[in-house]
C-alpha atoms as a PDB file:
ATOM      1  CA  UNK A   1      91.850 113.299 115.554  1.00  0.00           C
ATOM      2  CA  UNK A   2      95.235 115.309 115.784  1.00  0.00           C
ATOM      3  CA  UNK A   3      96.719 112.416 113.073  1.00  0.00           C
ATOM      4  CA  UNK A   4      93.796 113.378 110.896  1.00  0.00           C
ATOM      5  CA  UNK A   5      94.188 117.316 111.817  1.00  0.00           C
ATOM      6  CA  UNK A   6      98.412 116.608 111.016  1.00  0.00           C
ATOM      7  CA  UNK A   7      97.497 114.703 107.476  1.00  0.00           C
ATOM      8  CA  UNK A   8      95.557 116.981 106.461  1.00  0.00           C
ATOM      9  CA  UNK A   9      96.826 120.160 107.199  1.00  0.00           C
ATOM     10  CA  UNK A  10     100.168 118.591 105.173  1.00  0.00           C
ATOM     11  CA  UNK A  11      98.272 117.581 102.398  1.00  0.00           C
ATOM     12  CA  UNK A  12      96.595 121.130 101.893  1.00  0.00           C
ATOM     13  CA  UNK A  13     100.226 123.012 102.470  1.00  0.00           C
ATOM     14  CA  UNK A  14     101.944 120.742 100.262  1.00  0.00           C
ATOM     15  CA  UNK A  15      99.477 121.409  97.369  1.00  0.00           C
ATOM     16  CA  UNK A  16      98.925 125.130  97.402  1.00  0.00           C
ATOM     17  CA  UNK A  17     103.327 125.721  98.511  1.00  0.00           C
ATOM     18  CA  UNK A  18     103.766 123.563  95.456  1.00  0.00           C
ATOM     19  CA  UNK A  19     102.074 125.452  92.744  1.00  0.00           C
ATOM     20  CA  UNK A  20     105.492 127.155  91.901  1.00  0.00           C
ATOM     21  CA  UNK A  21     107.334 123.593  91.353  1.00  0.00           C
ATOM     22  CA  UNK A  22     103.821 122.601  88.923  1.00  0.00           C
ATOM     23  CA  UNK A  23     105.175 125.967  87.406  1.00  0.00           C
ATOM     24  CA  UNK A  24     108.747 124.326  86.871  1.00  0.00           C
ATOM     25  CA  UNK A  25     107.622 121.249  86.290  1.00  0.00           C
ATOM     26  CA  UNK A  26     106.107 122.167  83.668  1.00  0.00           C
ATOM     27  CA  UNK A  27     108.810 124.293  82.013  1.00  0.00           C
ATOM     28  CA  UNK A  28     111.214 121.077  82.557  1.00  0.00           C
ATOM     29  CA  UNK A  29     108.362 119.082  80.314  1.00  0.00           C
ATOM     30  CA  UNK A  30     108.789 120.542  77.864  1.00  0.00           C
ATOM     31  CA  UNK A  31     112.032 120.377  77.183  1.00  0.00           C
ATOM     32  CA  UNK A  32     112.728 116.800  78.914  1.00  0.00           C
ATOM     33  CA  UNK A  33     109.704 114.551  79.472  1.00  0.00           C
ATOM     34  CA  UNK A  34     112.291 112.039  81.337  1.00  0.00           C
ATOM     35  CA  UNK A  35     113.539 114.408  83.628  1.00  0.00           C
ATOM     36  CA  UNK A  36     109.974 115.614  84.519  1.00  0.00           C
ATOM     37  CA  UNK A  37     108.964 111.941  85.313  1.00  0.00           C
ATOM     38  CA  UNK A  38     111.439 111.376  87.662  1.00  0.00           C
ATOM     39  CA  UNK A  39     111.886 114.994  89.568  1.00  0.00           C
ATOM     40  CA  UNK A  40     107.912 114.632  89.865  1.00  0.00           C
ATOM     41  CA  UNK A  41     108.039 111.285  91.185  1.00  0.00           C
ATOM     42  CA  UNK A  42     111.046 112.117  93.944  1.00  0.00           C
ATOM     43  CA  UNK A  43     108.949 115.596  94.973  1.00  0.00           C
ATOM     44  CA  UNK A  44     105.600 113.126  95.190  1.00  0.00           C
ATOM     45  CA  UNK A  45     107.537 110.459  96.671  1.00  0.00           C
ATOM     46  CA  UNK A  46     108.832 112.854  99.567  1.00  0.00           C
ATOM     47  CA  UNK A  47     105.339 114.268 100.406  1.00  0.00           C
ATOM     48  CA  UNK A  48     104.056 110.588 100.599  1.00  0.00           C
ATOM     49  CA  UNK A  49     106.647 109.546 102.731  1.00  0.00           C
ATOM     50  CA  UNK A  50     105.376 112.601 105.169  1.00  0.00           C
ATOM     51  CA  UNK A  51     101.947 111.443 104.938  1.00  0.00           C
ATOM     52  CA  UNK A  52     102.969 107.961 105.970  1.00  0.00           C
ATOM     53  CA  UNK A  53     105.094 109.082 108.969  1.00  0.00           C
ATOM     54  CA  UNK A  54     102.525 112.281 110.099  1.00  0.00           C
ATOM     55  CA  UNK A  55      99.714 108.811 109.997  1.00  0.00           C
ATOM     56  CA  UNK A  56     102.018 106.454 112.290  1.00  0.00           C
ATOM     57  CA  UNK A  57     102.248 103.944 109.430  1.00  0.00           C
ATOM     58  CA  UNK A  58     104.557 100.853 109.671  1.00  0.00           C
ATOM     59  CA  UNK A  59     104.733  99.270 106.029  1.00  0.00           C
ATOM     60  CA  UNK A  60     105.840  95.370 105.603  1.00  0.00           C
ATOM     61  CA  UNK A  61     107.507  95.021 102.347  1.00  0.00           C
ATOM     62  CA  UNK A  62     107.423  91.402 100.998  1.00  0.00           C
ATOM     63  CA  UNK A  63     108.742  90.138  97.695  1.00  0.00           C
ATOM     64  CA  UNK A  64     110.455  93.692  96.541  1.00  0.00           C
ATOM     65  CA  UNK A  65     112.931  91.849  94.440  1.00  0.00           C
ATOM     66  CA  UNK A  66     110.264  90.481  92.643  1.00  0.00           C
ATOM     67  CA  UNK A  67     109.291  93.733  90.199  1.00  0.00           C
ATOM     68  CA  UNK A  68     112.308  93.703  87.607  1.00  0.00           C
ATOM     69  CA  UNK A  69     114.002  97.011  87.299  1.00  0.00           C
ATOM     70  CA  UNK A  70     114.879  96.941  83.917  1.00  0.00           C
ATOM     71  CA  UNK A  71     111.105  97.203  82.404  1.00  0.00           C
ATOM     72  CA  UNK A  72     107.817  99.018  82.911  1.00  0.00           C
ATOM     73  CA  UNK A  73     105.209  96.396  84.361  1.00  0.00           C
ATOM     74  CA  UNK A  74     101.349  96.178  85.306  1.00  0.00           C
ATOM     75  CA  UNK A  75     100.904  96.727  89.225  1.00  0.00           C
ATOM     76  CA  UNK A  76      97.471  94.559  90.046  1.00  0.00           C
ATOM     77  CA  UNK A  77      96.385  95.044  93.167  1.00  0.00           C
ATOM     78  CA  UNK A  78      93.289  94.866  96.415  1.00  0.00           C
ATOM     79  CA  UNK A  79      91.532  98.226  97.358  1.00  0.00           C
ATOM     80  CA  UNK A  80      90.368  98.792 100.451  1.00  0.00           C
ATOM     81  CA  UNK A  81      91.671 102.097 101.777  1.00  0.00           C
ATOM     82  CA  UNK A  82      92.819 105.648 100.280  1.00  0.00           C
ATOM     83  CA  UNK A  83      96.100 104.735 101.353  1.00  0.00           C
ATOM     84  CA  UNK A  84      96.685 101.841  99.232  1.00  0.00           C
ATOM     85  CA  UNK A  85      97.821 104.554  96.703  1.00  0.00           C
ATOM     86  CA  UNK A  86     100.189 106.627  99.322  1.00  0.00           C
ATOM     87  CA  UNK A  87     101.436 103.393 100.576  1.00  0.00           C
ATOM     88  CA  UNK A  88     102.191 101.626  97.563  1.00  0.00           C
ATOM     89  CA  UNK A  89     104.026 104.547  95.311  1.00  0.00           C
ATOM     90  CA  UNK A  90     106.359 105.457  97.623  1.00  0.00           C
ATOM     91  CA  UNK A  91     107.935 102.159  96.429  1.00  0.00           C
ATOM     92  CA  UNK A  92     107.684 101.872  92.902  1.00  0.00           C
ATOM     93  CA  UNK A  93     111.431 101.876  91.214  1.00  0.00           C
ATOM     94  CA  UNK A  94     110.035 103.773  88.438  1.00  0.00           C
ATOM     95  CA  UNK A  95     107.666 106.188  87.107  1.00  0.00           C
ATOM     96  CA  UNK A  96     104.532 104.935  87.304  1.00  0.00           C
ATOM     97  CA  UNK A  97     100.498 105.574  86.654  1.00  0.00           C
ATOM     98  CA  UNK A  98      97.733 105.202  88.532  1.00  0.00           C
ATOM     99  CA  UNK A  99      94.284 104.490  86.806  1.00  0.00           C
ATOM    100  CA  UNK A 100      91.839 106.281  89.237  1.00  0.00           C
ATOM    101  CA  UNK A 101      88.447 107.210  89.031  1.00  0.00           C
ATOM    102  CA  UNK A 102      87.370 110.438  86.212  1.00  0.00           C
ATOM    103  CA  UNK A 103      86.218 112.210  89.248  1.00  0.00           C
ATOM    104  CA  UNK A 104      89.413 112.922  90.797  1.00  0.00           C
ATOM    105  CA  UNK A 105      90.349 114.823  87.385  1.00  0.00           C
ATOM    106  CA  UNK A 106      88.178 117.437  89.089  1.00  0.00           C
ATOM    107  CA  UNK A 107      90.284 117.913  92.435  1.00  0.00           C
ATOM    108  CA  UNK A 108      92.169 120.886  92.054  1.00  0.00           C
ATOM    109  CA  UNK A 109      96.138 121.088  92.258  1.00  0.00           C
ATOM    110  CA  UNK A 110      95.930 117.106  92.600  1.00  0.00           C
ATOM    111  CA  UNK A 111      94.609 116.324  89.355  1.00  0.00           C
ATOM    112  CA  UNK A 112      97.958 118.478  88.383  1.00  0.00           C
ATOM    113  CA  UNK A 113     100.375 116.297  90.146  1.00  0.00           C
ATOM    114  CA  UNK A 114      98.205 113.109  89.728  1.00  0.00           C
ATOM    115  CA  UNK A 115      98.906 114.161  85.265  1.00  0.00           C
ATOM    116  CA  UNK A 116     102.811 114.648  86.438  1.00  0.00           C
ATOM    117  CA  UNK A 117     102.939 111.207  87.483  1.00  0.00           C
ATOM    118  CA  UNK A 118     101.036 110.303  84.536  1.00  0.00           C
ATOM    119  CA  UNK A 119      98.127 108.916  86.032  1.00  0.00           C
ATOM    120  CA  UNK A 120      95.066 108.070  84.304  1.00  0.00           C
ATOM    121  CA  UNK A 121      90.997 108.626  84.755  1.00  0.00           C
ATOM    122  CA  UNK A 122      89.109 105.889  83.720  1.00  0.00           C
ATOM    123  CA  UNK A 123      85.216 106.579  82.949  1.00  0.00           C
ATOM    124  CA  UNK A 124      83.558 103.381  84.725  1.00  0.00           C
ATOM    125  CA  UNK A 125      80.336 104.652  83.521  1.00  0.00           C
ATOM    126  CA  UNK A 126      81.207 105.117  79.373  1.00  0.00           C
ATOM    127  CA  UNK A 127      82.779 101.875  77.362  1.00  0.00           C
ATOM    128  CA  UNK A 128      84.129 104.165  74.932  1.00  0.00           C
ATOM    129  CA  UNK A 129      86.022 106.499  76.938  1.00  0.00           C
ATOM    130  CA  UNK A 130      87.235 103.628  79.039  1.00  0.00           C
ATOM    131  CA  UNK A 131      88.687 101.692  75.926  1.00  0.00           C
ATOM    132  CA  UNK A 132      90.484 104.428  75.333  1.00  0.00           C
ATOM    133  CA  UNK A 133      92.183 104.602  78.815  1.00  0.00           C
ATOM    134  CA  UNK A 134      93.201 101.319  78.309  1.00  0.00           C
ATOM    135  CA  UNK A 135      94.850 102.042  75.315  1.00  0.00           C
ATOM    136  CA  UNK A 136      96.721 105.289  76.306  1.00  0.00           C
ATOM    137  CA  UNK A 137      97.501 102.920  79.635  1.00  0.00           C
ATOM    138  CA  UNK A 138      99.408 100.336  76.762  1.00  0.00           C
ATOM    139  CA  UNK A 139     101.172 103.031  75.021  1.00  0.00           C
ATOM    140  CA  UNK A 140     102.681 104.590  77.953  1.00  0.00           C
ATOM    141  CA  UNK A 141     103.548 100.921  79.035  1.00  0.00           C
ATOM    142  CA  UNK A 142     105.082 100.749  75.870  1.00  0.00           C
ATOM    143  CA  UNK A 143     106.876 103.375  76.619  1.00  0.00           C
ATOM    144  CA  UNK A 144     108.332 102.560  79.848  1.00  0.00           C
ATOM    145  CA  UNK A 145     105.806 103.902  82.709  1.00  0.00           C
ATOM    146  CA  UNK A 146     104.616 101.098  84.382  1.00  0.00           C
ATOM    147  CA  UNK A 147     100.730 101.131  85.602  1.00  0.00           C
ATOM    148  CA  UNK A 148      98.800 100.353  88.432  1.00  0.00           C
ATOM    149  CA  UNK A 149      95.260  99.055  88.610  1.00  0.00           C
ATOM    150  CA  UNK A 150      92.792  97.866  91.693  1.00  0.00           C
ATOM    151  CA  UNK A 151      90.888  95.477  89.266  1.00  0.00           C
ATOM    152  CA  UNK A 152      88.027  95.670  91.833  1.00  0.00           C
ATOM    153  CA  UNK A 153      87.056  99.126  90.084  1.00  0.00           C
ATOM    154  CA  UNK A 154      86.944 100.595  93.141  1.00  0.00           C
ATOM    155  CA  UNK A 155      87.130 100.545  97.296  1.00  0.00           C
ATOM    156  CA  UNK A 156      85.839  97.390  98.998  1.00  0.00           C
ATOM    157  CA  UNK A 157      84.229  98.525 102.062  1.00  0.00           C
ATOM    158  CA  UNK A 158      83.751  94.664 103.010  1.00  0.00           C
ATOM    159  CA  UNK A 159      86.490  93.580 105.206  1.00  0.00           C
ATOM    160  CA  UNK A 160      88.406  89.897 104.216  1.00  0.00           C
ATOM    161  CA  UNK A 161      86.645  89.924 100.665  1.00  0.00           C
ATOM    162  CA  UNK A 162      87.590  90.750  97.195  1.00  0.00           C
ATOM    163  CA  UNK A 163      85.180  92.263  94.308  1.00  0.00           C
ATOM    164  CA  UNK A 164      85.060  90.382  91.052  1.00  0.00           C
ATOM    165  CA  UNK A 165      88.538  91.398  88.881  1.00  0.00           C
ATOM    166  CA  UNK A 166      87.567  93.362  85.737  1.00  0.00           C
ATOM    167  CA  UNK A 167      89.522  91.261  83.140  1.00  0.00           C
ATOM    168  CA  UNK A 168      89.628  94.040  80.698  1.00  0.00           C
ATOM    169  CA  UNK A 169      91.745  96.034  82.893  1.00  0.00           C
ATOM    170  CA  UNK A 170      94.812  93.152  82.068  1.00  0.00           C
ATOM    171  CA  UNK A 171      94.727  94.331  78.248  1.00  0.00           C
ATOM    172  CA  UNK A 172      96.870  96.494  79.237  1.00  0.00           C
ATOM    173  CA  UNK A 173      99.716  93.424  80.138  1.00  0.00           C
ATOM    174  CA  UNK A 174      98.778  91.859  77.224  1.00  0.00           C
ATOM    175  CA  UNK A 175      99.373  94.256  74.472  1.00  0.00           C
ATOM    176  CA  UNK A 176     102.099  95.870  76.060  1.00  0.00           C
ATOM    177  CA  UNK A 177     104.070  92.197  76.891  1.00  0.00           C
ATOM    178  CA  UNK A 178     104.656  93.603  80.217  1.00  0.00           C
ATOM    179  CA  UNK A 179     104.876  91.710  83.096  1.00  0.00           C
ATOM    180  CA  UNK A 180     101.397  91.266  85.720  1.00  0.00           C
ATOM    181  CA  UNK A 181     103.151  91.901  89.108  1.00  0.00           C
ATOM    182  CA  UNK A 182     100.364  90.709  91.862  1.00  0.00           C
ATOM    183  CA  UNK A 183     100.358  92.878  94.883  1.00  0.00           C
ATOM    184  CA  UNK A 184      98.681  92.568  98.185  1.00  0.00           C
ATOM    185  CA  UNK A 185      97.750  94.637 100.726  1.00  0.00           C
ATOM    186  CA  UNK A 186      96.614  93.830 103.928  1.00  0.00           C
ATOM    187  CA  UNK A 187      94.694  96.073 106.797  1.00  0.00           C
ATOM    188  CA  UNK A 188      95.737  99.174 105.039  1.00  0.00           C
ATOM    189  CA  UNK A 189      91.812 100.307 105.935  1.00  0.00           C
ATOM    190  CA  UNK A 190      92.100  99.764 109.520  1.00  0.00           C
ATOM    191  CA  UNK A 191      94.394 102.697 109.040  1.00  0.00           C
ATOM    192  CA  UNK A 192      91.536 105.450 107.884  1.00  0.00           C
ATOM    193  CA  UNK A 193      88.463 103.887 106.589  1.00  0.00           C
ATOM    194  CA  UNK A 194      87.479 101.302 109.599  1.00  0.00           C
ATOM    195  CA  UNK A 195      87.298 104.298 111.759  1.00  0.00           C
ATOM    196  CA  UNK A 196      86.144 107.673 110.281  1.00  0.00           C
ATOM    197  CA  UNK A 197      87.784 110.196 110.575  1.00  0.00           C
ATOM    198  CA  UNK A 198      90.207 109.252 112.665  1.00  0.00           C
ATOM    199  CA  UNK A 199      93.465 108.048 111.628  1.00  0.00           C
ATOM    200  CA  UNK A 200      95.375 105.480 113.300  1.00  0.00           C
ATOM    201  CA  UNK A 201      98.846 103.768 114.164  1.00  0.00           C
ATOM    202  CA  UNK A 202      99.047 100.539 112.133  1.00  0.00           C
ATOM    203  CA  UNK A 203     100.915  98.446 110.661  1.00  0.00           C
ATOM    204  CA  UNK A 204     100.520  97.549 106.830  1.00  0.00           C
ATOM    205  CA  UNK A 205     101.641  94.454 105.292  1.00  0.00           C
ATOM    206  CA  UNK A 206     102.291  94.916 100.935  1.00  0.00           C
ATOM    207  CA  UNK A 207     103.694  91.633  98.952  1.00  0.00           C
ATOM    208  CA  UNK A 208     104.445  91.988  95.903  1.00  0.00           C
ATOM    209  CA  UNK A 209     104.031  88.541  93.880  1.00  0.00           C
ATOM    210  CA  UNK A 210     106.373  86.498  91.301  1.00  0.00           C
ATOM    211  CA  UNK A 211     105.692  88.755  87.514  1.00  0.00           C
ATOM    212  CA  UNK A 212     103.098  86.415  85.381  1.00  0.00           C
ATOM    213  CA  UNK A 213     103.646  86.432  81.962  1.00  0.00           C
ATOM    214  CA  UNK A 214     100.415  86.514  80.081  1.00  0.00           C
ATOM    215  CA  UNK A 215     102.873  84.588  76.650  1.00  0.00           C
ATOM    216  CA  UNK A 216     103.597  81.973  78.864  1.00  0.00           C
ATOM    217  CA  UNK A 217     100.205  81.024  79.859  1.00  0.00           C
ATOM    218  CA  UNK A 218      98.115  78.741  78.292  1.00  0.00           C
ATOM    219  CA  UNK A 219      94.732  80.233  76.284  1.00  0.00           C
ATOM    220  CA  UNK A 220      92.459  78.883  78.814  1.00  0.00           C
ATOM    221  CA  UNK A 221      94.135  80.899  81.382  1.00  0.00           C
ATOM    222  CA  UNK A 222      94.468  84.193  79.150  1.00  0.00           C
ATOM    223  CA  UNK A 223      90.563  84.147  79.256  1.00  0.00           C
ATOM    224  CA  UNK A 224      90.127  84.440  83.037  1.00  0.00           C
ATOM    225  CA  UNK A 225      93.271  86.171  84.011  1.00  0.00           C
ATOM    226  CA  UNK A 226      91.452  88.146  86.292  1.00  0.00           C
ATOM    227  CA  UNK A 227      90.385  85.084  87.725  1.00  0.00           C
ATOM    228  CA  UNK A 228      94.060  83.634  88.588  1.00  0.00           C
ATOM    229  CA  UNK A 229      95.522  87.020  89.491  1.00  0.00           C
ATOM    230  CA  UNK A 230      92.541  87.305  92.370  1.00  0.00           C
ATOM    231  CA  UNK A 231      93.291  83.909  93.425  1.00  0.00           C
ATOM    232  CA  UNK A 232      97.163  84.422  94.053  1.00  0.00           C
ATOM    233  CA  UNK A 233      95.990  87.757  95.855  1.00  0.00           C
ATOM    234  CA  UNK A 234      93.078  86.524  98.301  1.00  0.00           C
ATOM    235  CA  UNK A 235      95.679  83.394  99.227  1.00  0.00           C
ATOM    236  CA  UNK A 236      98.729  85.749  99.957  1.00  0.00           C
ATOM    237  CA  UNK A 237      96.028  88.334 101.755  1.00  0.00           C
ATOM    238  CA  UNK A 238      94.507  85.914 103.926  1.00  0.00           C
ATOM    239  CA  UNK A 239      98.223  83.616 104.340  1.00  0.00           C
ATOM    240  CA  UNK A 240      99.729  87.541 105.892  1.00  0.00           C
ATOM    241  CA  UNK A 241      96.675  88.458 107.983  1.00  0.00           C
ATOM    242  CA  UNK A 242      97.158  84.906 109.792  1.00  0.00           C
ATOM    243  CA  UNK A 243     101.093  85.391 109.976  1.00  0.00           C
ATOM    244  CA  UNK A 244     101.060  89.704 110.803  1.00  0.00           C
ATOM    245  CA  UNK A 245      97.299  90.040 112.767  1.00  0.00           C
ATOM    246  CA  UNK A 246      96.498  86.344 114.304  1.00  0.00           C
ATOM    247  CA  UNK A 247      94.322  88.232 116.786  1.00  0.00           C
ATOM    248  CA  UNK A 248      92.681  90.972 114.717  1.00  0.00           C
ATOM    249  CA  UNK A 249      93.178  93.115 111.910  1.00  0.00           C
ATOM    250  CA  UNK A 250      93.329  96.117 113.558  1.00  0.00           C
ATOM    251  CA  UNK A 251      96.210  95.499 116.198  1.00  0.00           C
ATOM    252  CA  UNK A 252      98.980  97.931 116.391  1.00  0.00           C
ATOM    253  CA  UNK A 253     102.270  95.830 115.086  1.00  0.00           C
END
């Protein structure tokens, strides 16, 4: 319990000791949007980074060079754990969205830095309001944020297995001509999830996968590019659980 008790007593200090950088922030927004970005993304970056190390987390980055630098691109991966978030931004070489659930707009002083970062809250529940996600997803694409999307719509509590890929969620690839950039993760829920609410020293494996171009697929694959981008994840999931946890998925290192 004391990781659990050191997470989130962090988590609660950071947020409420932050309210007078939202204040700046802010201020900086509105005379440089770009500045804003970034600073919020290095302050967010630096309390992640704290979470991972107060948790005991080894991460296993695969395939970094593989997300080009010079572009905003669509992030598509697995969700099994709350962590898959902390674990995953603290590498992006950009500024860069997360499309969560509308329900997290709610959380106090998160929602805030959740807006810096310019995340987005999809409404699973109304077609309308999701559509229009989407689109404000492709504009700020467009723009040069790159997003992130679990496809699954939301946690998989079902270890090994992977939910059906929402294939509207790779509109936003396809209008934007940004580059799909498959990334796995594997046993980030033996970290939190497998063991309530206890948190645990483990390792994490993340690969991020060669960027598929949706222009340079054929039409037959544009249709069920939800389909291919699941099958390049579950093989690289289960080709790292056999290579990093041979004897089970919640071992240590």
């Amino acid at each position: 319990m004391l990781r659990f008790i050191l997470v989130s007593s962090f988590v609660i200090l950071f947020l409420i000791l932050s309210i007078p950088v939202m204040i700046v922030e802010w201020i900086i927004g509105k005379f440089n949007m770009d500045v804003k970005s970034r600073s919020s993304l290095a302050i967010v970056n630096w309390a992640f980074r704290c979470v991972i190390f107060l948790a005991g987390t080894k991460v296993v980055a695969l395939g970094e060079e593989n997300i080009p630098k010079d572009c905003a691109v669509l992030y598509v991966g697995n969700h099994r754990s709350f962590f898959d978030i902390v674990l995953t931004y603290v590498r992006v070489p950009r500024p860069t969205g997360y499309v969560a659930k509308k329900e997290m707009e709610k959380v106090p002083l998160l929602s805030v830095w959740m807006k810096n970062l310019h995340c987005l809250f999809l409404d699973r529940d109304n077609i309308k309001e999701g559509m229009k996600t989407i689109l404000t997803a492709i504009e700020k694409v467009k723009s040069g944020i790159s997003i992130c999307i679990f496809p699954e719509g939301t946690r998989n509590k079902t270890a090994d297995t992977f939910l059906p890929f929402h294939e509207g969620s790779f509109k936003i690839a396809e209008k934007a001509g940004a580059p799909i950039i498959p990334m796995t993760i594997v046993n980030s829920a033996a970290v939190f999830e497998d063991q309530l609410p206890k948190i645990k020293k483990r390792t994490v494996v993340i690969e991020y996968g060669t960027p598929l171009y949706i222009s340079e697929l054929s039409k037959e694959e544009r249709k069920s590019i939800g389909t291919k981008v699941k099958s390049i994840i579950e093989e690289t999931y289960f080709k790292n659980k056999a290579s990093y946890f041979p004897a089970s998925p919640e071992q240590d290192s």
